[in-house]
Protein backbone atom coordinates (compact mmCIF):
# COMPACT_ATOMS: atom_id res chain seq x y z
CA UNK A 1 177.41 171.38 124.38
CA UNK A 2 180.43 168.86 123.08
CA UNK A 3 181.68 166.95 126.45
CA UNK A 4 185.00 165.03 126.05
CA UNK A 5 185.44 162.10 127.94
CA UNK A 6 189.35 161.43 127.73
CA UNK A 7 190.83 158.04 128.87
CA UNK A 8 194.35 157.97 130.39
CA UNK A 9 196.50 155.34 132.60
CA UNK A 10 198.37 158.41 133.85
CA UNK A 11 196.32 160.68 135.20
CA UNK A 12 198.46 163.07 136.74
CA UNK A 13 200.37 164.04 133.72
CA UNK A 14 196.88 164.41 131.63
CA UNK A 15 195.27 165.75 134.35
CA UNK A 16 197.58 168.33 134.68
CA UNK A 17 197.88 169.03 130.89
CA UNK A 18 194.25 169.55 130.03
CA UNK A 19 194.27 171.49 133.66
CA UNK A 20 196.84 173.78 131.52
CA UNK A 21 194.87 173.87 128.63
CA UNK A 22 191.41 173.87 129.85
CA UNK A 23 193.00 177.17 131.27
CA UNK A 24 194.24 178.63 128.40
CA UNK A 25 190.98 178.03 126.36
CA UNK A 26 189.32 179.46 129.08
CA UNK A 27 186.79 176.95 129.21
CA UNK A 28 185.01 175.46 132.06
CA UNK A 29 185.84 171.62 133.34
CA UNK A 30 184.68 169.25 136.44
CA UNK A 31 186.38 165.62 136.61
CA UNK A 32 184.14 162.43 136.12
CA UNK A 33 184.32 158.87 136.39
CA UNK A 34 183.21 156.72 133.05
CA UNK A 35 181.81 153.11 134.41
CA UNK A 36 183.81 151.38 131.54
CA UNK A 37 187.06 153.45 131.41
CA UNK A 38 189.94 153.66 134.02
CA UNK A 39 189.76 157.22 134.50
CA UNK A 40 188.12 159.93 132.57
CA UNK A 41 187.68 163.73 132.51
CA UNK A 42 184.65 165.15 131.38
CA UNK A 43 185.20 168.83 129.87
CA UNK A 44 182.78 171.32 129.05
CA UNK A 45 183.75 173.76 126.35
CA UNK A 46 182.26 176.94 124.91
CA UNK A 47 180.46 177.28 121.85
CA UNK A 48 183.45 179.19 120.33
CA UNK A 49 185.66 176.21 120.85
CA UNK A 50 182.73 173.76 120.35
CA UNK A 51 182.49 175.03 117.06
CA UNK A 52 186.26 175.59 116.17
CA UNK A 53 186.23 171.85 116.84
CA UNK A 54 183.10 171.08 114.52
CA UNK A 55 184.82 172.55 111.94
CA UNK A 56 188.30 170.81 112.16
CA UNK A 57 186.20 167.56 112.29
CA UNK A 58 183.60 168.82 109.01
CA UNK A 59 187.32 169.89 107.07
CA UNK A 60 188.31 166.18 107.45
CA UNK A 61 191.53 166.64 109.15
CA UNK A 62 189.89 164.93 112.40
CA UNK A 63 187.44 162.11 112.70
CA UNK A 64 186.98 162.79 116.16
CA UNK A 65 186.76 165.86 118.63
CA UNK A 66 189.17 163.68 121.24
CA UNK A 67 191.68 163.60 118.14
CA UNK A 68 191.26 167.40 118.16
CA UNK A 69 192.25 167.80 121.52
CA UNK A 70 195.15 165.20 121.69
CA UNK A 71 196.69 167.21 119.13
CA UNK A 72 196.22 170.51 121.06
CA UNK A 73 197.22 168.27 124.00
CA UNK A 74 200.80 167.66 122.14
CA UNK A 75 200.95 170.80 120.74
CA UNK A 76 200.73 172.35 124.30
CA UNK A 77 203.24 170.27 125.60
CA UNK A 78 205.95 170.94 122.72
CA UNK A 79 205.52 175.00 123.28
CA UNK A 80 205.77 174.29 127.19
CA UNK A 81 208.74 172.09 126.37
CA UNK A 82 210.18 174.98 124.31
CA UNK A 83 209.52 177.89 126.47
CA UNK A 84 211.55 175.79 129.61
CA UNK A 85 214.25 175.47 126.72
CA UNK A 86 214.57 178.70 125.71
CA UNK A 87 214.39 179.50 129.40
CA UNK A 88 217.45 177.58 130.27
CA UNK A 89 219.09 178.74 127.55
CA UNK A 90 218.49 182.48 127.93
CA UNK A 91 219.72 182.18 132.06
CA UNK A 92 222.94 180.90 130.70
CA UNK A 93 223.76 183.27 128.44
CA UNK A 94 222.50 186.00 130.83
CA UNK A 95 225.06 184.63 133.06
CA UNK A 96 227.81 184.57 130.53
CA UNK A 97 226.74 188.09 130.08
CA UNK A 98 227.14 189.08 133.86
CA UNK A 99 230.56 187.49 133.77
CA UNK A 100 232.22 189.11 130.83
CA UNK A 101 230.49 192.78 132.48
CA UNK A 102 232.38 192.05 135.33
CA UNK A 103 235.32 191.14 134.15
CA UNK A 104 235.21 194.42 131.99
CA UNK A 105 234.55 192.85 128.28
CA UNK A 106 231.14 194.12 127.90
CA UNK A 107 230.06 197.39 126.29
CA UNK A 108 228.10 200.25 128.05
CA UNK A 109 225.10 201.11 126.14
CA UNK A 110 225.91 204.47 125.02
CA UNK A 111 228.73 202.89 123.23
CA UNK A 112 226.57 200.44 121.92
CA UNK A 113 223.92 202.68 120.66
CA UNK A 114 226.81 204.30 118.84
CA UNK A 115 227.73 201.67 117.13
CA UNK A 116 224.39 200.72 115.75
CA UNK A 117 223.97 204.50 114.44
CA UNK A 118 226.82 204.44 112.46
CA UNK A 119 225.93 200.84 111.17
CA UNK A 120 222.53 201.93 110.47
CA UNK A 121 223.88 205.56 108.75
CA UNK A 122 226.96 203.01 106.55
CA UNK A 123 223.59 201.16 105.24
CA UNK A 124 222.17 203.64 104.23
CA UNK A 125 224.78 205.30 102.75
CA UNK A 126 225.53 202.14 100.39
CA UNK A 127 221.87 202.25 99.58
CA UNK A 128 221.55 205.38 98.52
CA UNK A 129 225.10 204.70 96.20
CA UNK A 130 223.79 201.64 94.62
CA UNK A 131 220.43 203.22 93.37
């Protein structure tokens, strides 16, 4: 069993990321105080990520499992990061959308549909003439 013991000076933030991640990996986690660090977190993983750790460390890319899961730490922040993006993004457009729809500039979706058809049949029919 490979237990972690992770130091931070802001707890909350890390406490809440490996909470997140801890969660996605599915593995099981308890909090514990190291005598010589401020705070720590002790974390339990399973032998599936135990050894998906083992081997990032035995390829060389890592010389230690907490550099492992720093990395996954970061990398699980950026996608979060991204996803709220992409979020923010996609409500703004939706709302463009609504707008023009009410104001009469969209298209209905049979219309639509047609369109695409007859793009999709003008494709083909240039791909068929150019063999």
């Amino acid at each position: 069993m490979l237990v972690l013991f992770l130091c931070c000076s802001r707890a909350v933030l890390v406490r809440s990321l490996l909470v997140c991640i801890v969660t996605l990996l599915g593995c099981n986690y308890h909090y514990h105080r190291h005598p010589r660090l401020e705070e720590a977190m002790q974390i339990t993983l399973n032998q599936q990520q135990e050894q998906f750790i083992a081997a990032q460390l035995a390829s060389g890319n890592f010389t230690h499992a907490e550099e492992v899961v720093n990395l996954a730490l970061r990398l699980l922040e950026k996608s979060q990061a991204e996803h709220q993006e992409w979020m923010l993004e996609t409500r703004a457009k939706v709302e463009v959308a609504v707008a023009e729809m009410e104001r009469g500039e969209g298209l209905d979706g049979e219309t639509f549909v047609a369109e695409m058809l007859e793009r999709f049949q003008q494709a083909r029919r240039q791909q068929s003439e150019s063999v």
